[in-house]
Protein backbone atom coordinates (compact mmCIF):
# COMPACT_ATOMS: atom_id res chain seq x y z
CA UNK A 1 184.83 -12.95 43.64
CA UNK A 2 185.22 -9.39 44.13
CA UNK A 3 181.73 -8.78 42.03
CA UNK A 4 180.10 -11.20 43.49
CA UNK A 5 180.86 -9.56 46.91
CA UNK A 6 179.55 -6.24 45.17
CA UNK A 7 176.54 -8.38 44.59
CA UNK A 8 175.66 -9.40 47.88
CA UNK A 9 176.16 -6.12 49.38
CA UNK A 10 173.92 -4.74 46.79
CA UNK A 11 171.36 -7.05 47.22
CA UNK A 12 171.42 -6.83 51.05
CA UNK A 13 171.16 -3.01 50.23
CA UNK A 14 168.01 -3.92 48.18
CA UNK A 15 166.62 -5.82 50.80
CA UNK A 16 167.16 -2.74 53.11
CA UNK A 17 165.37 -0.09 50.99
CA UNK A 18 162.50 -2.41 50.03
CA UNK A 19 161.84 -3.53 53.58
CA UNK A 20 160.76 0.03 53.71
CA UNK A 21 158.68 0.27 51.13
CA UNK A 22 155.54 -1.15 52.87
CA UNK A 23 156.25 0.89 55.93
CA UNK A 24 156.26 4.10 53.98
CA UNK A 25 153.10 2.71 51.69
CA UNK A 26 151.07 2.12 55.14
CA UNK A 27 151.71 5.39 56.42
CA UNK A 28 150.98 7.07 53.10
CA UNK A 29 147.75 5.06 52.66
CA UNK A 30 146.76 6.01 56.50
CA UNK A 31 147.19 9.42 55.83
CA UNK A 32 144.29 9.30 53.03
CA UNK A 33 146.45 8.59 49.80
CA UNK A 34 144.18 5.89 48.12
CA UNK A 35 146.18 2.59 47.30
CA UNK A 36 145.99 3.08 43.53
CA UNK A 37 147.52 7.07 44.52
CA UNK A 38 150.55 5.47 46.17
CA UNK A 39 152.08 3.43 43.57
CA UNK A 40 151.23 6.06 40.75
CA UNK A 41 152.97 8.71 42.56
CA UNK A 42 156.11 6.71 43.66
CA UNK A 43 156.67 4.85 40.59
CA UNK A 44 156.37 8.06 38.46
CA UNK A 45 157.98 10.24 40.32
CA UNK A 46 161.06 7.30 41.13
CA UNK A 47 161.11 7.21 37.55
CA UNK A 48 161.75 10.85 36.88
CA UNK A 49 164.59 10.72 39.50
CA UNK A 50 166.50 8.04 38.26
CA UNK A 51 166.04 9.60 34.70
CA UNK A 52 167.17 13.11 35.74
CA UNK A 53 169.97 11.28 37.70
CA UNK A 54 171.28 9.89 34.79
CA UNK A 55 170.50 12.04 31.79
CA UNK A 56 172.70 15.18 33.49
CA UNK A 57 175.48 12.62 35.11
CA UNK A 58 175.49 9.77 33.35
CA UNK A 59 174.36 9.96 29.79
CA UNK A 60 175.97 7.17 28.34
CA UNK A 61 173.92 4.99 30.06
CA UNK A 62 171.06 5.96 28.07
CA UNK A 63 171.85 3.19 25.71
CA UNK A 64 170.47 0.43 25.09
CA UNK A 65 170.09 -2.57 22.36
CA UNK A 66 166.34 -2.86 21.04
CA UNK A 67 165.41 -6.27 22.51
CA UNK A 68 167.05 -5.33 26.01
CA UNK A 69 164.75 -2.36 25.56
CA UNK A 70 161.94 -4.75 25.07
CA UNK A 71 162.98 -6.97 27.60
CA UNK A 72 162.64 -4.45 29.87
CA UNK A 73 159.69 -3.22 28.96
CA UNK A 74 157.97 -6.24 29.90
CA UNK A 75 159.38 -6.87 33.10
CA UNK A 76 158.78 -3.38 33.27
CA UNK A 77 154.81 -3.85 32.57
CA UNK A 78 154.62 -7.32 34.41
CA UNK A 79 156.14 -5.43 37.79
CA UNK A 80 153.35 -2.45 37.36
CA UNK A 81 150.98 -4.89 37.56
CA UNK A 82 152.32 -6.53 40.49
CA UNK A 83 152.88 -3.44 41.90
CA UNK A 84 148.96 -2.36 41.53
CA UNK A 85 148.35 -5.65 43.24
CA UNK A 86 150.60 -5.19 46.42
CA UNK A 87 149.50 -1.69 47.27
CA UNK A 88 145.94 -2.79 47.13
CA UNK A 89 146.85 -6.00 49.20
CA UNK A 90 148.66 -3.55 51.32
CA UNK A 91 145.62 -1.55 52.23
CA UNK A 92 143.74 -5.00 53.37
CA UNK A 93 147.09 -6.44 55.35
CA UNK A 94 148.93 -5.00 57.84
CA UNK A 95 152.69 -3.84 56.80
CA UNK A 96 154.05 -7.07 58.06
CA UNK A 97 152.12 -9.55 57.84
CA UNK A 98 151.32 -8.62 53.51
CA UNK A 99 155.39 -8.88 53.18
CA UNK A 100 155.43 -11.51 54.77
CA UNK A 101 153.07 -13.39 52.31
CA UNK A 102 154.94 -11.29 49.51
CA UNK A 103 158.50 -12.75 50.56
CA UNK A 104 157.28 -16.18 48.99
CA UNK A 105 158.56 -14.56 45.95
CA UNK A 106 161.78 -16.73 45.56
CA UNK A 107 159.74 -20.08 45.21
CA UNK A 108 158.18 -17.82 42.53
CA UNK A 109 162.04 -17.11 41.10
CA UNK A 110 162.62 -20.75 40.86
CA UNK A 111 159.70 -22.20 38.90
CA UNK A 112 160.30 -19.42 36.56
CA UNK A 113 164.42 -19.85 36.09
CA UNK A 114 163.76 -23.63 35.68
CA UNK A 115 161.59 -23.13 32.54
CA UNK A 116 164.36 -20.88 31.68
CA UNK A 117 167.00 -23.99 31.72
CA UNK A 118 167.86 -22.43 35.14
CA UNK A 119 167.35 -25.14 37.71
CA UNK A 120 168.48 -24.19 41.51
CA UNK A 121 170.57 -26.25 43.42
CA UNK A 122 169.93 -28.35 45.92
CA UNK A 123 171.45 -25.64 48.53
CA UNK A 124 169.07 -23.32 46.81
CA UNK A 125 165.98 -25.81 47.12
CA UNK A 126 166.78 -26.08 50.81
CA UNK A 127 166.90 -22.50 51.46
CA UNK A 128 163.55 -21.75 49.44
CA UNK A 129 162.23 -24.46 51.65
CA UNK A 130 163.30 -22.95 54.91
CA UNK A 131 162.32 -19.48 54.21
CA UNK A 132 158.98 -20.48 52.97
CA UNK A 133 159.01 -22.61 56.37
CA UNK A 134 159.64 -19.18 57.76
CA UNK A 135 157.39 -17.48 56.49
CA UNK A 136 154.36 -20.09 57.20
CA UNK A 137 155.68 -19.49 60.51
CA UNK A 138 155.55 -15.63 60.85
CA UNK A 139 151.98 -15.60 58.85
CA UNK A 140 150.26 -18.12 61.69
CA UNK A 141 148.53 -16.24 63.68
CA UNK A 142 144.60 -17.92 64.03
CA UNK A 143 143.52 -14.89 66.37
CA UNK A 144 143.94 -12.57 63.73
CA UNK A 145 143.20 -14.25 60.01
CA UNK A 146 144.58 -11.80 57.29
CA UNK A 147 142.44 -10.95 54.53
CA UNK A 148 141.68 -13.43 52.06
CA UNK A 149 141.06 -11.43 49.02
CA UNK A 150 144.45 -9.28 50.97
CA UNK A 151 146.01 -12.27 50.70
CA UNK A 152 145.55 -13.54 47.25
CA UNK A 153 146.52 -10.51 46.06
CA UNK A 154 150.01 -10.31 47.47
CA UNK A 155 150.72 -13.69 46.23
CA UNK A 156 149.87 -12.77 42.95
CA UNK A 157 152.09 -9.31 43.82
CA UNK A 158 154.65 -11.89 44.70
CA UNK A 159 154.55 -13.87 41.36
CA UNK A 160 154.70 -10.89 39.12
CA UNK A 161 157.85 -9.88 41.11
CA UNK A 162 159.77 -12.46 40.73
CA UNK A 163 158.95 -13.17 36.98
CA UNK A 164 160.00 -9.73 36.09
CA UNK A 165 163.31 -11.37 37.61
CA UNK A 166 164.40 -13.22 34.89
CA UNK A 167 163.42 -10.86 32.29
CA UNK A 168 165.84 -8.37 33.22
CA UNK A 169 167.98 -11.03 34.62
CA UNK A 170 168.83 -11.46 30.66
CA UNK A 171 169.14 -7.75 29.45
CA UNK A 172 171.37 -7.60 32.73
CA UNK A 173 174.04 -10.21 30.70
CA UNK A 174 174.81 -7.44 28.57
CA UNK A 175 173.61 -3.77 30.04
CA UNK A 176 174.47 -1.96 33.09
CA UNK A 177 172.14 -1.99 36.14
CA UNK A 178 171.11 1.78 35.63
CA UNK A 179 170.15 1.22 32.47
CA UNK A 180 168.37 -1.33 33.08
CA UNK A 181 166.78 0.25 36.09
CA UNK A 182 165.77 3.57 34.50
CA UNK A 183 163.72 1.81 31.37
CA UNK A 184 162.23 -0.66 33.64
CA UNK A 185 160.78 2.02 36.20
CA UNK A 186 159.70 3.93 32.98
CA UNK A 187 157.63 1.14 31.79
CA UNK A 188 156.22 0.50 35.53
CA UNK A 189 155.26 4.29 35.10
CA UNK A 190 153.20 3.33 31.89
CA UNK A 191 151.06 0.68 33.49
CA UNK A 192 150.40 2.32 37.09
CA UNK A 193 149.80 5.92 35.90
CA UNK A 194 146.94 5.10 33.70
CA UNK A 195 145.61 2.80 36.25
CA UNK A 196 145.52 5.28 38.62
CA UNK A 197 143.95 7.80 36.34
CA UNK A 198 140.94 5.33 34.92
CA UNK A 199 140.05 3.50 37.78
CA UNK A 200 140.74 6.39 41.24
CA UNK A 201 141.24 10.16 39.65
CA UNK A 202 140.92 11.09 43.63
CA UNK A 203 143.66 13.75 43.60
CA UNK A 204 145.45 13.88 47.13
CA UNK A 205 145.54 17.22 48.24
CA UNK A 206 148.64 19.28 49.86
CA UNK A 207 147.28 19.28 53.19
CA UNK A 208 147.56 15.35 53.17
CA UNK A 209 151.32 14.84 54.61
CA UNK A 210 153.50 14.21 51.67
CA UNK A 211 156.60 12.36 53.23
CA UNK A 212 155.80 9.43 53.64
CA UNK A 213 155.19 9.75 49.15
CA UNK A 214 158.42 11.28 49.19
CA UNK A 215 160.01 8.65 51.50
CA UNK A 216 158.64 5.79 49.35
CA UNK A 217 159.88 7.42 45.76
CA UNK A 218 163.45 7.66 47.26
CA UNK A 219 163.40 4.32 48.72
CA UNK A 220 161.87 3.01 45.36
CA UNK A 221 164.76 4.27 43.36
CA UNK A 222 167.85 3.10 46.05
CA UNK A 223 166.36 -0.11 45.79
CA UNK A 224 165.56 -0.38 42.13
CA UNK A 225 169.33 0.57 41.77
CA UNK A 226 170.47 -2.04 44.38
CA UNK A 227 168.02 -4.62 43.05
CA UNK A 228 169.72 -5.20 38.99
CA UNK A 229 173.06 -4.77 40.51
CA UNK A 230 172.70 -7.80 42.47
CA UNK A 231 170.69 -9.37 39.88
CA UNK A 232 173.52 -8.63 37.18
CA UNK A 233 176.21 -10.35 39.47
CA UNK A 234 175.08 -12.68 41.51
CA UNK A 235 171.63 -13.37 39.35
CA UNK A 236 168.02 -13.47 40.17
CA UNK A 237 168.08 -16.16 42.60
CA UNK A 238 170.55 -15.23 44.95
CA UNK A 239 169.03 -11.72 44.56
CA UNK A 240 165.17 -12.88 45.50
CA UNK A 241 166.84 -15.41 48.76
CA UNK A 242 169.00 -12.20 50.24
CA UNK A 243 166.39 -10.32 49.95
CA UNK A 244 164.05 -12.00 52.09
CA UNK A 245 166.07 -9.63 54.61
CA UNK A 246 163.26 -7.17 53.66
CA UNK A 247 161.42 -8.79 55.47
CA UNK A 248 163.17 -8.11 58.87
CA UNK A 249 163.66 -4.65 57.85
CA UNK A 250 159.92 -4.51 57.66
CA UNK A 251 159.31 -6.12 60.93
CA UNK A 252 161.77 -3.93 62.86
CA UNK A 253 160.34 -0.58 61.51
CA UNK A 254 156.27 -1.91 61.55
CA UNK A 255 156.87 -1.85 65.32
CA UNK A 256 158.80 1.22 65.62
CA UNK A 257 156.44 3.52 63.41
CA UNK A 258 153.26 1.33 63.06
CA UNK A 259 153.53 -0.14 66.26
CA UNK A 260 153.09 -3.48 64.77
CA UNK A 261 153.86 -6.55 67.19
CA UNK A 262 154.78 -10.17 66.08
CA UNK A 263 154.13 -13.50 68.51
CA UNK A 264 157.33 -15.81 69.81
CA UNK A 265 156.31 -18.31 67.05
CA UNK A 266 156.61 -15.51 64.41
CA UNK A 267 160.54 -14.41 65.86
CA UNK A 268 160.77 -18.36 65.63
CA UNK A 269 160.46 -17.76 61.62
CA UNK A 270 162.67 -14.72 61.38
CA UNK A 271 165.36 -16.81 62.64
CA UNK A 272 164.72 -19.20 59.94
CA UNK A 273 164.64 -16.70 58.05
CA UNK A 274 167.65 -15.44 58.76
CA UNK A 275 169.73 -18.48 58.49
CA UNK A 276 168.31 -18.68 55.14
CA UNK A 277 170.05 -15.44 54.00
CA UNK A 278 173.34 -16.40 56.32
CA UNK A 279 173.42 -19.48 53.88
CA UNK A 280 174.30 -17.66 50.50
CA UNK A 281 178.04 -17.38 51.10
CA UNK A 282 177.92 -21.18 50.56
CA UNK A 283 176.40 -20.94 47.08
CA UNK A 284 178.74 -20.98 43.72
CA UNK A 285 179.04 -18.14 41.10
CA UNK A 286 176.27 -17.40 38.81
CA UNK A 287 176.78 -18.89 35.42
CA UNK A 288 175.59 -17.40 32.55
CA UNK A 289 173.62 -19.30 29.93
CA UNK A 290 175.03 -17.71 26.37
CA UNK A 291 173.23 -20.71 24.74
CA UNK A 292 169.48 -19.96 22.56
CA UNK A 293 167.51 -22.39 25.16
CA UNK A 294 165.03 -20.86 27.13
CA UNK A 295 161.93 -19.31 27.38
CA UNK A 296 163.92 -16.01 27.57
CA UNK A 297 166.57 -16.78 24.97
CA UNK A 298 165.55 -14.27 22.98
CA UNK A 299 166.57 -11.73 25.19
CA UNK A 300 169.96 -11.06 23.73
CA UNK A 301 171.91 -9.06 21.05
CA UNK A 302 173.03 -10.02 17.82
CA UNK A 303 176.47 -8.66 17.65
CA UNK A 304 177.37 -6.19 20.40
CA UNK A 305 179.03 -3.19 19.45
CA UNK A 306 182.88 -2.26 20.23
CA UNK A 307 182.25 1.42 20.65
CA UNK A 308 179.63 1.76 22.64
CA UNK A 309 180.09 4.01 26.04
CA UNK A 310 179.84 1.43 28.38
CA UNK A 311 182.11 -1.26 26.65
CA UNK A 312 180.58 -5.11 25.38
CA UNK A 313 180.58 -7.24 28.34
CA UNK A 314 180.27 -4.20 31.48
């Protein structure tokens, strides 16, 4: 119970930090950093953080088995791509309204942790179906149509997410969250760095205001952090539902710095919303599938070591 209260709080946390992230990505792509700029710079320079963070304080958690290195490699590579996809989305949408389309991600979650012998429960089902509810509610709007190439590409954003779930969902069995975060940022720094040097190479210059870059990068790591801690205790389901709570963060600091406004029928849906995340004290334990079914049964060690610094089953 007690790490599956460490869980929640992390994920809330998650939710917190990433509700931010589109705030800080507007602000940063209406000061003149191009989309592509944005998610180079923060993912490579989160990356570098977490990895200084850890190589001079906490070492030992440089380890890791081969496949979990794998494993996290892809997530890592799936999320870059995702990633590319939201910030360009982003610069189409408006803060709020793109996460809004981008918190669909948990319906995402399920499809992919059912082809992984992971099938929600029917409390799950019913909260996927109310947030998505919500979030049909808080994206209606007919005097002001989003984007529809915008759109598409934050639901794509959105499925990329939440596949990259499941992948580290696994390597999370059996290696601690920093780990776990640290190799998976590294490979989002492989995809989006390239990216941004083939397809932009439009170098922001110093007298472009930097914070909001710098406010990102932090946020990116906190949440990163947050994210595979909740993910490692309470899984990838339960992570993706609480944090829908993004969302709200998102909302509340849209209007604040962006001056972003939503309509009575869109607080309608972040009440639904919000039920939704009250909801997850009612759900049971994760389990965890030791079995070889599964898509992502592969994902696993042979024979775990006895001496290694963080112990077989941290």
């Amino acid at each position: 119970m007690h790490k599956r209260n460490n869980g929640i709080i992390a994920a809330l946390s998650s939710a917190v930090f990433l509700g931010l992230s589109p705030v800080f990505g507007k602000l940063a792509i209406n000061a003149g950093f191009s989309p592509l700029a944005v998610v180079a710079l923060r993912t490579s320079m989160a990356a570098a953080l977490v990895f200084l963070i850890v190589l001079i304080f906490y070492r030992q958690f440089l380890y890791i088995f081969p496949v979990g290195l794998i494993g996290c490699f892809i997530a890592g590579a799936i999320n870059g791509l995702g990633s590319i996809l939201y910030y360009m989305a982003l610069h189409r949408l408006s803060a709020s309204v793109g996460q809004m389309l981008y918190s669909l991600y948990p319906f995402f979650v399920a499809i992919w942790l059912s082809l992984d012998h992971q099938p929600p429960s029917r409390l799950t089902l019913s909260r996927i179906a109310l947030a998505t509810l919500a979030v049909l509610l808080l994206t209606s709007l007919p005097s002001h149509p989003a984007d529809p190439t915008g759109v598409w590409m934050m639901l794509g954003s959105a499925a990329l997410y939440a596949l990259h779930l499941p992948i580290n969902q696994r390597v999370l069995y059996e290696v601690p969250a920093p780990t776990v975060t640290l190799y998976t940022l590294v490979s989002m720094s492989a995809v989006v760095a390239p990216a941004y040097l083939l397809f932009d190479r439009q170098w922001p210059t110093l007298a472009l205001p930097w914070w909001p870059v710098f406010g990102l990068t932090l946020v990116t790591s906190l949440s990163r952090l947050a994210l595979f801690l909740g993910v490692k205790h309470i899984g990838g389901m339960q992570t993706a539902l609480l944090g829908l709570g993004e969302l709200l963060v998102t909302i509340f600091f849209s209007y604040v710095w962006l001056h972003e406004q939503l309509a009575p029928i869109q607080w309608l849906g972040a009440v639904g919303l919000a039920i939704s995340l009250l909801l997850v004290r009612l759900e049971k334990p994760l389990s965890i599938p030791h079995g070889k079914s599964g898509w992502l049964s592969w994902i696993r060690p042979p024979d775990i070591p006895r001496d290694i610094p963080w112990g077989p089953h941290e």
